[in-house]
PDB file of N, CA and C in Angstrom:
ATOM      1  N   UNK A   1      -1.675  19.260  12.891  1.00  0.00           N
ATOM      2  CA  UNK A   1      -0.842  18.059  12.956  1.00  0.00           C
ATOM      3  C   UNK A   1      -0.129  17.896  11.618  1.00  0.00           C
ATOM      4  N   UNK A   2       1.152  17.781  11.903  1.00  0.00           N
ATOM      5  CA  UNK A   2       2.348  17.023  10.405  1.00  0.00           C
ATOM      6  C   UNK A   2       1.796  15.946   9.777  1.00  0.00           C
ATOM      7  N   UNK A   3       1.903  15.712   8.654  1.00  0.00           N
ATOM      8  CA  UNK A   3       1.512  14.156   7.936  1.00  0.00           C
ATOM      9  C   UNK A   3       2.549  13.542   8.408  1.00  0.00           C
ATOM     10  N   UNK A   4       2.453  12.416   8.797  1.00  0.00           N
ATOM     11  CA  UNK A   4       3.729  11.352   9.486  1.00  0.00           C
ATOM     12  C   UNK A   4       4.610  11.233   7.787  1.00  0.00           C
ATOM     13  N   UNK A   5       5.653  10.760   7.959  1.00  0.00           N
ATOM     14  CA  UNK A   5       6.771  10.166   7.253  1.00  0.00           C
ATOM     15  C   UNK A   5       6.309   8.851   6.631  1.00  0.00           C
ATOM     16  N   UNK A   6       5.598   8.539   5.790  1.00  0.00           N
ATOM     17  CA  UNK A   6       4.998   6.948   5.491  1.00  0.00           C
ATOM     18  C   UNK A   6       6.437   6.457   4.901  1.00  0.00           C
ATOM     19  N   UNK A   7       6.900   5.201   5.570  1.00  0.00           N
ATOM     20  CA  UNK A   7       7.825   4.142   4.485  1.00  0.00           C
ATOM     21  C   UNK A   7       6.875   2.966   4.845  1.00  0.00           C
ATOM     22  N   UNK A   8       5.943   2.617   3.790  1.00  0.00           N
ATOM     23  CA  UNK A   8       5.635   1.346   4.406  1.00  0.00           C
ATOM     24  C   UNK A   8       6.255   0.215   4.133  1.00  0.00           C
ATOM     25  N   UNK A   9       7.265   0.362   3.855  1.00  0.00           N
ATOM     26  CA  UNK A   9       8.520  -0.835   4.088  1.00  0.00           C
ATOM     27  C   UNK A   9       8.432  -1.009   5.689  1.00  0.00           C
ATOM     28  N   UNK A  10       9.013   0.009   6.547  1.00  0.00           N
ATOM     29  CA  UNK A  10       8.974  -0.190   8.096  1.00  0.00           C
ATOM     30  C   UNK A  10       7.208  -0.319   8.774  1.00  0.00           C
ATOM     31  N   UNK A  11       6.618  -0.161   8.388  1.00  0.00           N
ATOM     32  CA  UNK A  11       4.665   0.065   8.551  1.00  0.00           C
ATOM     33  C   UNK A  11       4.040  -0.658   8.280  1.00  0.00           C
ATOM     34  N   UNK A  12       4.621  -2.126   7.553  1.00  0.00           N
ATOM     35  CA  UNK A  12       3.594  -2.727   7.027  1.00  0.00           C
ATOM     36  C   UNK A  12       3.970  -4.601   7.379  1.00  0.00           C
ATOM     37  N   UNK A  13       3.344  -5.161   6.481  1.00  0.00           N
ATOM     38  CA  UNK A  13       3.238  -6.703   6.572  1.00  0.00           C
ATOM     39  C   UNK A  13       2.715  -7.356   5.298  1.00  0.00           C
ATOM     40  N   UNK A  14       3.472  -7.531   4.823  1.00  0.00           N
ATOM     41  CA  UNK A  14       2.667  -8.715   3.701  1.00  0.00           C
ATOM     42  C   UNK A  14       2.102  -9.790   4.028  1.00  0.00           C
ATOM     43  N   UNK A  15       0.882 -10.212   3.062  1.00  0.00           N
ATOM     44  CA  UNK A  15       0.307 -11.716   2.902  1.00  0.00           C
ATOM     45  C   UNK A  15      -0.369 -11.728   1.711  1.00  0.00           C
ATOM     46  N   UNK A  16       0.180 -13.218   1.482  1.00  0.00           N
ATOM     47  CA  UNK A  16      -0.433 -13.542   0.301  1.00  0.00           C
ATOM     48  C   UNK A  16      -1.837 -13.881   0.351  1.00  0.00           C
ATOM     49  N   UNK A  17      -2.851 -13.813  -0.236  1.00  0.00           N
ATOM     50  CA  UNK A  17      -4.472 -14.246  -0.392  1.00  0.00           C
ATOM     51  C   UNK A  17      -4.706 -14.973  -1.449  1.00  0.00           C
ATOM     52  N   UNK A  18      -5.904 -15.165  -1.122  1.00  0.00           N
ATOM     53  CA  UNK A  18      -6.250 -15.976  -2.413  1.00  0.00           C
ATOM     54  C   UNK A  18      -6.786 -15.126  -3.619  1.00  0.00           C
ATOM     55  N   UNK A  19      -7.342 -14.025  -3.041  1.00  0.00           N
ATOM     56  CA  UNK A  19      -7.662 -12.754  -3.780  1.00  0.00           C
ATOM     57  C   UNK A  19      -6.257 -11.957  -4.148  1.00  0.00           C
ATOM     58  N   UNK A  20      -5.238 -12.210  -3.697  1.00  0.00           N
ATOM     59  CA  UNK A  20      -4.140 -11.137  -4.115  1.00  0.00           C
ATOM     60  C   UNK A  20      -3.367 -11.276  -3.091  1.00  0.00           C
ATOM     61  N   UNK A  21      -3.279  -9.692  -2.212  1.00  0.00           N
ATOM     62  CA  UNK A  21      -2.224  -9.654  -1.536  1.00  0.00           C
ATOM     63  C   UNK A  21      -2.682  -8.251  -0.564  1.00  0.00           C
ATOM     64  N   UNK A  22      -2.849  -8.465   0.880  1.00  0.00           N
ATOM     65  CA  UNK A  22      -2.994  -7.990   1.918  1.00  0.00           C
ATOM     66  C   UNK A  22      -1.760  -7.433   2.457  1.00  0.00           C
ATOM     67  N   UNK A  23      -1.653  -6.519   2.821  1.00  0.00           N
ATOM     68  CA  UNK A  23      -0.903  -5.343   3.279  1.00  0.00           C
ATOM     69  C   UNK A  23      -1.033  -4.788   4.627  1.00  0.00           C
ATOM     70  N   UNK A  24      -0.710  -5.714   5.884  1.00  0.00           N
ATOM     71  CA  UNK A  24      -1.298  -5.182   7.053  1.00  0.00           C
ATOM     72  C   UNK A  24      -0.387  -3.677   7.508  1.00  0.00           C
ATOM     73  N   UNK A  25      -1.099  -2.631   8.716  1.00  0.00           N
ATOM     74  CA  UNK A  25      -0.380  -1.491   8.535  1.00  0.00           C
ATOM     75  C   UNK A  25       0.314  -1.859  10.190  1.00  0.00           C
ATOM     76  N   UNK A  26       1.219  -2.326  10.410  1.00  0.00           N
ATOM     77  CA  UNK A  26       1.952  -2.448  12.353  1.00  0.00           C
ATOM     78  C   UNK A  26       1.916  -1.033  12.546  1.00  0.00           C
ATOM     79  N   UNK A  27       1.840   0.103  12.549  1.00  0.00           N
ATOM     80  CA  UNK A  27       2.063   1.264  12.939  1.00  0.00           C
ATOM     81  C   UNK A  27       0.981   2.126  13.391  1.00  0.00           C
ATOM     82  N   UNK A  28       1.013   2.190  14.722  1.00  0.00           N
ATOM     83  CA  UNK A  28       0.099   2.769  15.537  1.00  0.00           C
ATOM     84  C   UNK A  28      -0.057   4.455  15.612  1.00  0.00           C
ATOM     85  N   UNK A  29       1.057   4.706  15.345  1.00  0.00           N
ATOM     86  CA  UNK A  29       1.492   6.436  15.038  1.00  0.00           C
ATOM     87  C   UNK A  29       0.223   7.444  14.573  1.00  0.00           C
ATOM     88  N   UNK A  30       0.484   8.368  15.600  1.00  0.00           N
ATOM     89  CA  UNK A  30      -1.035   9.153  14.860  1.00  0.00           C
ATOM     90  C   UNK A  30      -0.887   9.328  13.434  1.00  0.00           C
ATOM     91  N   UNK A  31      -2.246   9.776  12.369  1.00  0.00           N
ATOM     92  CA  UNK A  31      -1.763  10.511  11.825  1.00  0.00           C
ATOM     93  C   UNK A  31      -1.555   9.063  10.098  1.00  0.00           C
ATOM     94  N   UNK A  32      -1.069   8.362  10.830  1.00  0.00           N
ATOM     95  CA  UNK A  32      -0.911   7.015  10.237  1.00  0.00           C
ATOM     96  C   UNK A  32      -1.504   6.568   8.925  1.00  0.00           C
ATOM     97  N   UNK A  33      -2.635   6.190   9.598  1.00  0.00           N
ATOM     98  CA  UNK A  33      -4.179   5.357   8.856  1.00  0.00           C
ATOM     99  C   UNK A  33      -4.497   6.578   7.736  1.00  0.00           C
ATOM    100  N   UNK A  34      -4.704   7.653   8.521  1.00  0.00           N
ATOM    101  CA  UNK A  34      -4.998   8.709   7.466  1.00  0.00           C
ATOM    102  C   UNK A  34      -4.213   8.619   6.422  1.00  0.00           C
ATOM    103  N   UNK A  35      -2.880   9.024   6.110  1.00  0.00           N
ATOM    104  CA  UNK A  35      -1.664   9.093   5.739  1.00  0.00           C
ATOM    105  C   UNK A  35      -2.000   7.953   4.659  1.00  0.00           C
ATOM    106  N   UNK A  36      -1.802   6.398   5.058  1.00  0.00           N
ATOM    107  CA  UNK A  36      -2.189   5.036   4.178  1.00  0.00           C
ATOM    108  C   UNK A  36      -3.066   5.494   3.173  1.00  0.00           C
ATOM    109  N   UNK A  37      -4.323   6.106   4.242  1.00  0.00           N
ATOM    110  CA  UNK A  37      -6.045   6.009   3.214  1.00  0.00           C
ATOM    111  C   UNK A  37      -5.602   6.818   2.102  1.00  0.00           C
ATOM    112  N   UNK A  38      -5.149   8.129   2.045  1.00  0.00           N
ATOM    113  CA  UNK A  38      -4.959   9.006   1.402  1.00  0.00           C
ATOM    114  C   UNK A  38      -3.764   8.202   0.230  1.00  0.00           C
ATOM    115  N   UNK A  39      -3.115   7.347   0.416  1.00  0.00           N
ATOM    116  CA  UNK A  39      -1.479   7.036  -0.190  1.00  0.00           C
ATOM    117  C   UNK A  39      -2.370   6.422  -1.282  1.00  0.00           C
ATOM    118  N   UNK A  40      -3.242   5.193  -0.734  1.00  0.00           N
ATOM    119  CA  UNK A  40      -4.137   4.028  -1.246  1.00  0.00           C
ATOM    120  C   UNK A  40      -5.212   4.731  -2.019  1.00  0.00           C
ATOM    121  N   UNK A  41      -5.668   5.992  -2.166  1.00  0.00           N
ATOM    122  CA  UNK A  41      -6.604   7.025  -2.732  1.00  0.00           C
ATOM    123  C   UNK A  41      -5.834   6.654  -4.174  1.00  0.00           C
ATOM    124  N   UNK A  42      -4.778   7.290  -3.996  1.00  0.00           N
ATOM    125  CA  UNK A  42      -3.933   8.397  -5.160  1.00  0.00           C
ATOM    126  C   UNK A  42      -3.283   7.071  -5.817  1.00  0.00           C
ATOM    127  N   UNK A  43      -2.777   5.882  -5.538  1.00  0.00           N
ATOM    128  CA  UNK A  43      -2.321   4.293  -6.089  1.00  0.00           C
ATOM    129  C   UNK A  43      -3.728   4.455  -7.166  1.00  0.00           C
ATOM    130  N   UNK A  44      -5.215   4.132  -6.318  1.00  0.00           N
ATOM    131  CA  UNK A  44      -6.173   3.553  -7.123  1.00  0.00           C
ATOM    132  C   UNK A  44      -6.925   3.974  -8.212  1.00  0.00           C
ATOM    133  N   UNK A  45      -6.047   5.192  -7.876  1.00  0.00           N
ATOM    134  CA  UNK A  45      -6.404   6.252  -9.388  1.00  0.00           C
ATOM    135  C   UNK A  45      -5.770   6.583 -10.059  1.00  0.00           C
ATOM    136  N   UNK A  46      -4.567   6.254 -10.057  1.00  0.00           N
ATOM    137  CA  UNK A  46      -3.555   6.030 -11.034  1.00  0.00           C
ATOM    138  C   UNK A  46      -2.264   7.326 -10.759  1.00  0.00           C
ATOM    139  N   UNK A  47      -2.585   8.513  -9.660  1.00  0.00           N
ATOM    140  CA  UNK A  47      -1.555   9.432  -9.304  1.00  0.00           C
ATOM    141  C   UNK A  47      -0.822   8.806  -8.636  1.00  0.00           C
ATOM    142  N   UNK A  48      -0.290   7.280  -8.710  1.00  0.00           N
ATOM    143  CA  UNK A  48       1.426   7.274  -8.223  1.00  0.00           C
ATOM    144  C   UNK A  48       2.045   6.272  -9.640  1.00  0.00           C
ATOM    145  N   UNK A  49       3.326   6.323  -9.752  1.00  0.00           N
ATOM    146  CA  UNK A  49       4.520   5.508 -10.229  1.00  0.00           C
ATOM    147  C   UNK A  49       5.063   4.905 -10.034  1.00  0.00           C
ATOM    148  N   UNK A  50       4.421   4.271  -8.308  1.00  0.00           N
ATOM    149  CA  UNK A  50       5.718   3.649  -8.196  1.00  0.00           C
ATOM    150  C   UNK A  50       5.243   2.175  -8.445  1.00  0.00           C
ATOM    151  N   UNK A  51       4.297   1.855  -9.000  1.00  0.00           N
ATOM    152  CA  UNK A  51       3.757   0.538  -9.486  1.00  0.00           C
ATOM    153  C   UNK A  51       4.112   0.283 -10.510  1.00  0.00           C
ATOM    154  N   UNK A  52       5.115  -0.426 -11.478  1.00  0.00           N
ATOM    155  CA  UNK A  52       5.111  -0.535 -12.448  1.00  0.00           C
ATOM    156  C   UNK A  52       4.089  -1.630 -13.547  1.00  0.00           C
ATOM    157  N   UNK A  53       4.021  -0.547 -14.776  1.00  0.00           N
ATOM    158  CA  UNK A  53       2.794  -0.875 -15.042  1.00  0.00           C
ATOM    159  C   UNK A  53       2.207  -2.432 -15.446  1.00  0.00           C
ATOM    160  N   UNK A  54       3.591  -3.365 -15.506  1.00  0.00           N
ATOM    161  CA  UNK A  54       3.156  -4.584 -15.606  1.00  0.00           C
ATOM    162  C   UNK A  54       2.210  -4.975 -14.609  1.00  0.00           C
ATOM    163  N   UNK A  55       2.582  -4.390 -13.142  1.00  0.00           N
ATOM    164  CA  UNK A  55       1.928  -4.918 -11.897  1.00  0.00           C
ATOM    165  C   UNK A  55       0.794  -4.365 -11.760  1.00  0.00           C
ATOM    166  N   UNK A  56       0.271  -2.893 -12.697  1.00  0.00           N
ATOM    167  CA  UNK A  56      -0.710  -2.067 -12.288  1.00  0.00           C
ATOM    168  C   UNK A  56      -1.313  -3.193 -13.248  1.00  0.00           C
ATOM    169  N   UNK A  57      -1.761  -3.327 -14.196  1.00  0.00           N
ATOM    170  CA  UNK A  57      -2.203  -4.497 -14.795  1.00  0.00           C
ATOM    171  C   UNK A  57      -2.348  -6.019 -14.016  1.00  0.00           C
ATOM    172  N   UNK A  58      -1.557  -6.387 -13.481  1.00  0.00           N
ATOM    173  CA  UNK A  58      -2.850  -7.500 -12.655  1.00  0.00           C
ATOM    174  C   UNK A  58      -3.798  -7.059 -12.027  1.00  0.00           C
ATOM    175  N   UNK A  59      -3.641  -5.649 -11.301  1.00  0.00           N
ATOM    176  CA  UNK A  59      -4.552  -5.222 -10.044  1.00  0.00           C
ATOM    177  C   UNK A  59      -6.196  -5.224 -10.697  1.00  0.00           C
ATOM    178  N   UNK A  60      -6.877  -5.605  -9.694  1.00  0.00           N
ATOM    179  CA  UNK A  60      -8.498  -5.453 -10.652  1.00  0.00           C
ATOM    180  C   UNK A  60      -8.985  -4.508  -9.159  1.00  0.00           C
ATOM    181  N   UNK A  61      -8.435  -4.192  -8.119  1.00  0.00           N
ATOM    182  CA  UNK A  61      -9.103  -3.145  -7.454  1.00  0.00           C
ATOM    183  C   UNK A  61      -8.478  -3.390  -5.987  1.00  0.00           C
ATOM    184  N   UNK A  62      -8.024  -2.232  -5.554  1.00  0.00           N
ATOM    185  CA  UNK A  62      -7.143  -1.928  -4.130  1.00  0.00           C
ATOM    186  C   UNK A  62      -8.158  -1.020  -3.047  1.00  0.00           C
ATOM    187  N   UNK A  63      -8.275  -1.445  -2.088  1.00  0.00           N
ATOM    188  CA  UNK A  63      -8.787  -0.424  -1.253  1.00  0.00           C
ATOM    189  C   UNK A  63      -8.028  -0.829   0.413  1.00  0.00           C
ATOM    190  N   UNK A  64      -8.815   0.367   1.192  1.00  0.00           N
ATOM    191  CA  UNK A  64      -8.198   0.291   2.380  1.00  0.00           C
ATOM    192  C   UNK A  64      -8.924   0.361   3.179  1.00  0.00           C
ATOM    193  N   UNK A  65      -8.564  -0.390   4.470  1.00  0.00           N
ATOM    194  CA  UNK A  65     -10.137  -1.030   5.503  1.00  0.00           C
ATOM    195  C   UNK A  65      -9.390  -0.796   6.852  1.00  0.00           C
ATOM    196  N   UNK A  66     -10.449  -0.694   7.700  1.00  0.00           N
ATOM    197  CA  UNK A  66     -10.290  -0.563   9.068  1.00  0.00           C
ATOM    198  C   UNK A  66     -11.077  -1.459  10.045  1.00  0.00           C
ATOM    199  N   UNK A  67     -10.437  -1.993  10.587  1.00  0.00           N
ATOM    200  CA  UNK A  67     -12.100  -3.179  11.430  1.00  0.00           C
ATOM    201  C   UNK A  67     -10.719  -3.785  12.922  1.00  0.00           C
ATOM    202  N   UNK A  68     -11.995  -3.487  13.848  1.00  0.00           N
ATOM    203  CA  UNK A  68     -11.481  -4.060  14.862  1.00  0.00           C
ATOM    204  C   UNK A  68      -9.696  -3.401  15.151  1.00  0.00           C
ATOM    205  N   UNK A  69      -9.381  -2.025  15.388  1.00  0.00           N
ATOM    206  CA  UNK A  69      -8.397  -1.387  15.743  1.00  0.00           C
ATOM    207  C   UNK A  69      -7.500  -1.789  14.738  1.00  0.00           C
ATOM    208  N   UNK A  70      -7.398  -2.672  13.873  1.00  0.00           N
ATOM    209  CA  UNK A  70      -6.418  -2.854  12.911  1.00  0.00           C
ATOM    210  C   UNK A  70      -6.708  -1.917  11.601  1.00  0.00           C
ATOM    211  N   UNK A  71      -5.522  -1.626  10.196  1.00  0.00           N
ATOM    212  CA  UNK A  71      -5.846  -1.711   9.135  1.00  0.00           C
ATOM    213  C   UNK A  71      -5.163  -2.233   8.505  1.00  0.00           C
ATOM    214  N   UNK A  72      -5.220  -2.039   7.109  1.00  0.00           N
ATOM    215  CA  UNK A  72      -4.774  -3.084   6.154  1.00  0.00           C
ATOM    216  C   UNK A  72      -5.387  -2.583   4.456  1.00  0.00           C
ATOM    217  N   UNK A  73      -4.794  -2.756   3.931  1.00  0.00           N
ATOM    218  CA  UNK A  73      -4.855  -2.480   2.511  1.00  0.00           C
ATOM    219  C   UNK A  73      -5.159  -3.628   1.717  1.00  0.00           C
ATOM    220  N   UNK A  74      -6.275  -3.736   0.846  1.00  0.00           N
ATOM    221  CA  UNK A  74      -6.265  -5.409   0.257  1.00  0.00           C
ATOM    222  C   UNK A  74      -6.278  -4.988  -1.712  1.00  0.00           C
ATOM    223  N   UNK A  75      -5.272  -5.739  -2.242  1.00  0.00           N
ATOM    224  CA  UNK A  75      -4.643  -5.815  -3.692  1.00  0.00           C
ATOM    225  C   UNK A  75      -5.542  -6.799  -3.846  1.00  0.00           C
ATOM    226  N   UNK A  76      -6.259  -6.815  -4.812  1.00  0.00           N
ATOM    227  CA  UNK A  76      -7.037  -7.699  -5.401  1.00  0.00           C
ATOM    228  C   UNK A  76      -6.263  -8.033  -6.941  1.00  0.00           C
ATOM    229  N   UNK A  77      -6.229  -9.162  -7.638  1.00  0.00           N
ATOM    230  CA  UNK A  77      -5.579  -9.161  -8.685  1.00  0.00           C
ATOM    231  C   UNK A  77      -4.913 -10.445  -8.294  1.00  0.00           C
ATOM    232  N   UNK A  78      -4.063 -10.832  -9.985  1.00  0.00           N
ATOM    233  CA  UNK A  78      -3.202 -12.162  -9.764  1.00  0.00           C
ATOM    234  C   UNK A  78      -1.646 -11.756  -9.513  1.00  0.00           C
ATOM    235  N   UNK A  79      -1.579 -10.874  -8.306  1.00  0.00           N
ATOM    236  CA  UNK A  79      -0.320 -10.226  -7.896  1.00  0.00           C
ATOM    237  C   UNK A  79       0.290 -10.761  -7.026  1.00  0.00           C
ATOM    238  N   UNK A  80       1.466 -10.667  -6.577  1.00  0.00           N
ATOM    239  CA  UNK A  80       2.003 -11.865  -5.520  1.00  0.00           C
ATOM    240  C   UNK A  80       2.990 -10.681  -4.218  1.00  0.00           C
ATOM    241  N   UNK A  81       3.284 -11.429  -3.384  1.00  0.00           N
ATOM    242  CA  UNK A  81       3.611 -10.357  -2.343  1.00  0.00           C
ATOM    243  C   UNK A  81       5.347  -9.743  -2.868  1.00  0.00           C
ATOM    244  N   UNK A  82       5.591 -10.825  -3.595  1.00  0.00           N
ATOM    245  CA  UNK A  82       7.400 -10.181  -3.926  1.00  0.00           C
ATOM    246  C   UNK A  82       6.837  -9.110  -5.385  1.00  0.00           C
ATOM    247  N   UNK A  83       5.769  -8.734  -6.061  1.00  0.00           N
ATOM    248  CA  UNK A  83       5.677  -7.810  -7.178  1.00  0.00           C
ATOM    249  C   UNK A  83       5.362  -6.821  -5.739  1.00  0.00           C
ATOM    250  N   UNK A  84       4.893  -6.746  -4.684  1.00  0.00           N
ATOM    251  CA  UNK A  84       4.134  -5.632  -4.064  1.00  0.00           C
ATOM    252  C   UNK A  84       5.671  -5.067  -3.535  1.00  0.00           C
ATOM    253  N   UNK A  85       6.457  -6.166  -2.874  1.00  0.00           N
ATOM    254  CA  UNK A  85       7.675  -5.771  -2.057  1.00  0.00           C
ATOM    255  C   UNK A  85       8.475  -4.965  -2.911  1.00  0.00           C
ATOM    256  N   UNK A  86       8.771  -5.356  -4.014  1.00  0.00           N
ATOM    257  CA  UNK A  86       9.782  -4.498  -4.991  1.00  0.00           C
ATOM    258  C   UNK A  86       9.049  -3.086  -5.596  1.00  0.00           C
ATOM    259  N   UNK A  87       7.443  -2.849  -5.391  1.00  0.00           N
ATOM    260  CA  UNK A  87       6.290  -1.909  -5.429  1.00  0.00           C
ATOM    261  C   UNK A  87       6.716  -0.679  -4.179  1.00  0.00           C
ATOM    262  N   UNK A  88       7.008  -1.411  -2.812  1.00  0.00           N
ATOM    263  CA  UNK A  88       7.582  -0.826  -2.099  1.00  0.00           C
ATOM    264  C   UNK A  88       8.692  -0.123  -1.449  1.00  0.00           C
ATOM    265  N   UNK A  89       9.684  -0.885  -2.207  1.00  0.00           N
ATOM    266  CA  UNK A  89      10.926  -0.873  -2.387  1.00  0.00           C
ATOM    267  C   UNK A  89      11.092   0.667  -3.339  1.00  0.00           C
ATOM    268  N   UNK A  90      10.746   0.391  -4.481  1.00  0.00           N
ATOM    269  CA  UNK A  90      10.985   1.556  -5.377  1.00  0.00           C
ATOM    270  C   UNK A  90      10.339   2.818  -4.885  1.00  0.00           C
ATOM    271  N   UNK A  91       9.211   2.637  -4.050  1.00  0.00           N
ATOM    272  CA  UNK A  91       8.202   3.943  -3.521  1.00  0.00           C
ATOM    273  C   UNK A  91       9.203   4.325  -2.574  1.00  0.00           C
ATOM    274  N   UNK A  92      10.122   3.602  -1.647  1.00  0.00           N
ATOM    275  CA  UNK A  92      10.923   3.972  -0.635  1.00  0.00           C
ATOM    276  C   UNK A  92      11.880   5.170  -1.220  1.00  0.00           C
ATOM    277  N   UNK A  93      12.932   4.314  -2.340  1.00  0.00           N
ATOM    278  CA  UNK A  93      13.909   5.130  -3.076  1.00  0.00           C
ATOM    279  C   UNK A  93      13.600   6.807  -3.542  1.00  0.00           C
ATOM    280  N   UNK A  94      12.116   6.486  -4.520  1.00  0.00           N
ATOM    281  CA  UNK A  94      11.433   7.691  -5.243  1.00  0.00           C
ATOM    282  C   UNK A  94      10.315   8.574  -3.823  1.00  0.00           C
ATOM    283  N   UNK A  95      10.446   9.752  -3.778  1.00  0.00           N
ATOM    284  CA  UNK A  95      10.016  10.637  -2.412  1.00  0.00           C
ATOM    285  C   UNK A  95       8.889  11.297  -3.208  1.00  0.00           C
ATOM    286  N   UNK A  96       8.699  11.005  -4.898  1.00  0.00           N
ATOM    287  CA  UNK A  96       7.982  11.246  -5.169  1.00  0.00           C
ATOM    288  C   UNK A  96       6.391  10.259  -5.743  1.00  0.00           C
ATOM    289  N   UNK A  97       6.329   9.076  -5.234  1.00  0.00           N
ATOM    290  CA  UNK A  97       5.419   7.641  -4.910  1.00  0.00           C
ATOM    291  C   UNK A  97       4.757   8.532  -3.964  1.00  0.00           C
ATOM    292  N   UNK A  98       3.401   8.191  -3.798  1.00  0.00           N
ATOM    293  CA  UNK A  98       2.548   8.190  -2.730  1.00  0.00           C
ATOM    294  C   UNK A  98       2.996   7.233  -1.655  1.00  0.00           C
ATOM    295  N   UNK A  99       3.810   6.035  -1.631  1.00  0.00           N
ATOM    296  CA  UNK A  99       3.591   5.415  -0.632  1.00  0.00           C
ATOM    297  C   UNK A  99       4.931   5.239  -0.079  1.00  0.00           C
TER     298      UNK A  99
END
């Protein structure tokens, strides 16, 4: 199987938390979830760029969850959903971002 095409600009959902900022994934596509887990791996260890580092600095810890047929990515930190959107934005432009 191909690794799908991730833009999670089109794949995803913001919300704000009280912990940070939740990242739901709308995309049912095989291949998908994997694709995220792996994107959300390489973010939490510091192999992507497309976070700039003011924003990598609020983060105090990102991971990625699965429960009840959904997933979702949860940003922990004093980060807000428009630092994540413009996070996404730039990962879109650069083909070289994990996400």
């Amino acid at each position: 199987m191909t690794k799908p095409n991730i833009n999670m600009k089109e794949i995803s959902n913001l919300v704000q938390t009280e912990e940070g900022v939740k990242i739901e994934i709308t995309s049912s596509e095989p291949g998908v979830e994997k694709a995220v887990e792996a994107m959300v791996e390489g973010c939490a260890t510091g192999k992507c760029d497309c976070m700039p580092e003011e924003t990598k600095n609020k983060v105090s810890s990102m991971k990625f969850e699965k429960s009840g047929g959904k997933s979702a990515i949860f940003i922990q930190g004093k980060i807000t959903v428009k630092e994540m959107e413009n996070t996404i934005e730039r990962s879109s432009k650069d083909q070289s971002c994990c996400c």
